[in-house]
C-alpha atoms as a PDB file:
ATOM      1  CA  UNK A   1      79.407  34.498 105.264  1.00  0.00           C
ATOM      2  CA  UNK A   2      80.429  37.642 106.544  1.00  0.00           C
ATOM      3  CA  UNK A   3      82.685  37.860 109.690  1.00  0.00           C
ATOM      4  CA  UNK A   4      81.150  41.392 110.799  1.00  0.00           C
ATOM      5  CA  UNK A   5      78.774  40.064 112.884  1.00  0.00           C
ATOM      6  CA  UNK A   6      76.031  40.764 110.127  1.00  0.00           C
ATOM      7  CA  UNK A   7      74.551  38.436 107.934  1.00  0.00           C
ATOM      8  CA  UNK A   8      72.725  39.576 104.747  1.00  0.00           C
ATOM      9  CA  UNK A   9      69.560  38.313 103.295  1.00  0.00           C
ATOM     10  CA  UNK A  10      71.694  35.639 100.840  1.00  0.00           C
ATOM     11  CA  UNK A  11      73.572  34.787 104.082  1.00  0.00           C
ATOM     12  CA  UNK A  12      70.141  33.800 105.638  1.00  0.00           C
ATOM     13  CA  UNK A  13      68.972  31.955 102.574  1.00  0.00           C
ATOM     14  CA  UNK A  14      72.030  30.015 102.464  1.00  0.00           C
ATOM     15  CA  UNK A  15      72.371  29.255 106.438  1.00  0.00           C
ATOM     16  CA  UNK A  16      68.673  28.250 106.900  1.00  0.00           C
ATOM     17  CA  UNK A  17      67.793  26.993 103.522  1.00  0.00           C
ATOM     18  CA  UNK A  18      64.558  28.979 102.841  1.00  0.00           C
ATOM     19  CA  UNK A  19      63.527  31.480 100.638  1.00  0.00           C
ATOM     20  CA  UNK A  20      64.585  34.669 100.134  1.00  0.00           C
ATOM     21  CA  UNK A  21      60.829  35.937 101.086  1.00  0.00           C
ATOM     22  CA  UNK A  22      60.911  33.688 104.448  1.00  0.00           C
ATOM     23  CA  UNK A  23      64.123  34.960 105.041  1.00  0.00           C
ATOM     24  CA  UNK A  24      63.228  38.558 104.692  1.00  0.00           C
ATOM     25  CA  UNK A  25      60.764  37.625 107.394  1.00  0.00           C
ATOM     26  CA  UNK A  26      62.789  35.989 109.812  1.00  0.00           C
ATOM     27  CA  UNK A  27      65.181  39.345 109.405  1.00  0.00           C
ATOM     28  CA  UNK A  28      62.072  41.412 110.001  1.00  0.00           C
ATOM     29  CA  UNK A  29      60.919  39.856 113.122  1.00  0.00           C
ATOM     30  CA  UNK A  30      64.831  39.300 114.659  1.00  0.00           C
ATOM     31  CA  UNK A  31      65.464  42.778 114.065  1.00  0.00           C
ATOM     32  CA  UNK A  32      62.325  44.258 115.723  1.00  0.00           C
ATOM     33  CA  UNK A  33      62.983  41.657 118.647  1.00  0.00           C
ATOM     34  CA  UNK A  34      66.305  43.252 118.895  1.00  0.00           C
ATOM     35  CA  UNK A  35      64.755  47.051 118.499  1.00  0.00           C
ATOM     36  CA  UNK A  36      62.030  46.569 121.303  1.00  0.00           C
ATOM     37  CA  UNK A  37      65.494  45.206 123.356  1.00  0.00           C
ATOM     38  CA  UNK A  38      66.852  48.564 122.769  1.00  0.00           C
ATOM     39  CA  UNK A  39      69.692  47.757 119.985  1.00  0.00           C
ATOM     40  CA  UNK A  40      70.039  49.720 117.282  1.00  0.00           C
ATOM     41  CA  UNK A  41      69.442  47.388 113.846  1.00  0.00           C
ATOM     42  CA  UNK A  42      70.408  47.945 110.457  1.00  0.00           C
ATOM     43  CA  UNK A  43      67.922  47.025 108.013  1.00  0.00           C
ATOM     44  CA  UNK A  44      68.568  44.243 105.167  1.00  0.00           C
ATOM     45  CA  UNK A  45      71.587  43.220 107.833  1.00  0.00           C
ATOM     46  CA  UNK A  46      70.530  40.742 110.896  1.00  0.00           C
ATOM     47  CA  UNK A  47      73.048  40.141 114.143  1.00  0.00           C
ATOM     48  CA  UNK A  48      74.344  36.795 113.030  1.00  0.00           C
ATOM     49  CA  UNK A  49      74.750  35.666 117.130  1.00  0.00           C
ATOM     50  CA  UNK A  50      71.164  36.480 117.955  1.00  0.00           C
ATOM     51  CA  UNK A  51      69.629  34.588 115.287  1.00  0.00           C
ATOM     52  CA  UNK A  52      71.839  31.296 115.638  1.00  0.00           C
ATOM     53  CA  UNK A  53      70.435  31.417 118.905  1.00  0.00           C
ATOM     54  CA  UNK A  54      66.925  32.241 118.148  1.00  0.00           C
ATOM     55  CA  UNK A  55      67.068  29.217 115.592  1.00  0.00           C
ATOM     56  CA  UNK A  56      68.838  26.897 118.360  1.00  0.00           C
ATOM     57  CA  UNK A  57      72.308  26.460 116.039  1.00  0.00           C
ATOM     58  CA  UNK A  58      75.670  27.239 117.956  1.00  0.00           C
ATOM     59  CA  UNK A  59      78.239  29.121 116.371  1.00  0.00           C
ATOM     60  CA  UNK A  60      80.399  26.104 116.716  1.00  0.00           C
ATOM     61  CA  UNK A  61      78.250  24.301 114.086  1.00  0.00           C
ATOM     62  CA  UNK A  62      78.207  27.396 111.155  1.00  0.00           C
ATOM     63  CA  UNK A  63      81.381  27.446 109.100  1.00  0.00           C
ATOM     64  CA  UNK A  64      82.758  31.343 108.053  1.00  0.00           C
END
């Protein structure tokens, strides 16, 4: 995975074991959590940080 902070679509697939579609999804709703928060989001990229927490996983637990 990427150490930017962002995590791609195949990063999602890979961390959460879904598909790419539910994936997309889960990107789509982070990022407009984030947008109504005020932050700026990038689309096809997700904040790695806020979705380990919005799927209950520590950082601790994710290798990369």
């Amino acid at each position: 995975m990427e150490n930017n902070g962002l995590l791609t679509v195949e990063n999602v697939v890979e961390l959460c074991k879904v598909s790419k579609n539910t994936a997309y999804k889960l990107m789509r709703d982070i990022n407009e959590e984030l947008k109504k928060q005020g932050y700026i989001v990038i689309r096809g990229r997700v904040n790695k940080n806020y979705l380990l927490k919005k799927l209950g996983i520590g950082a601790e637990n994710v290798s990369n």
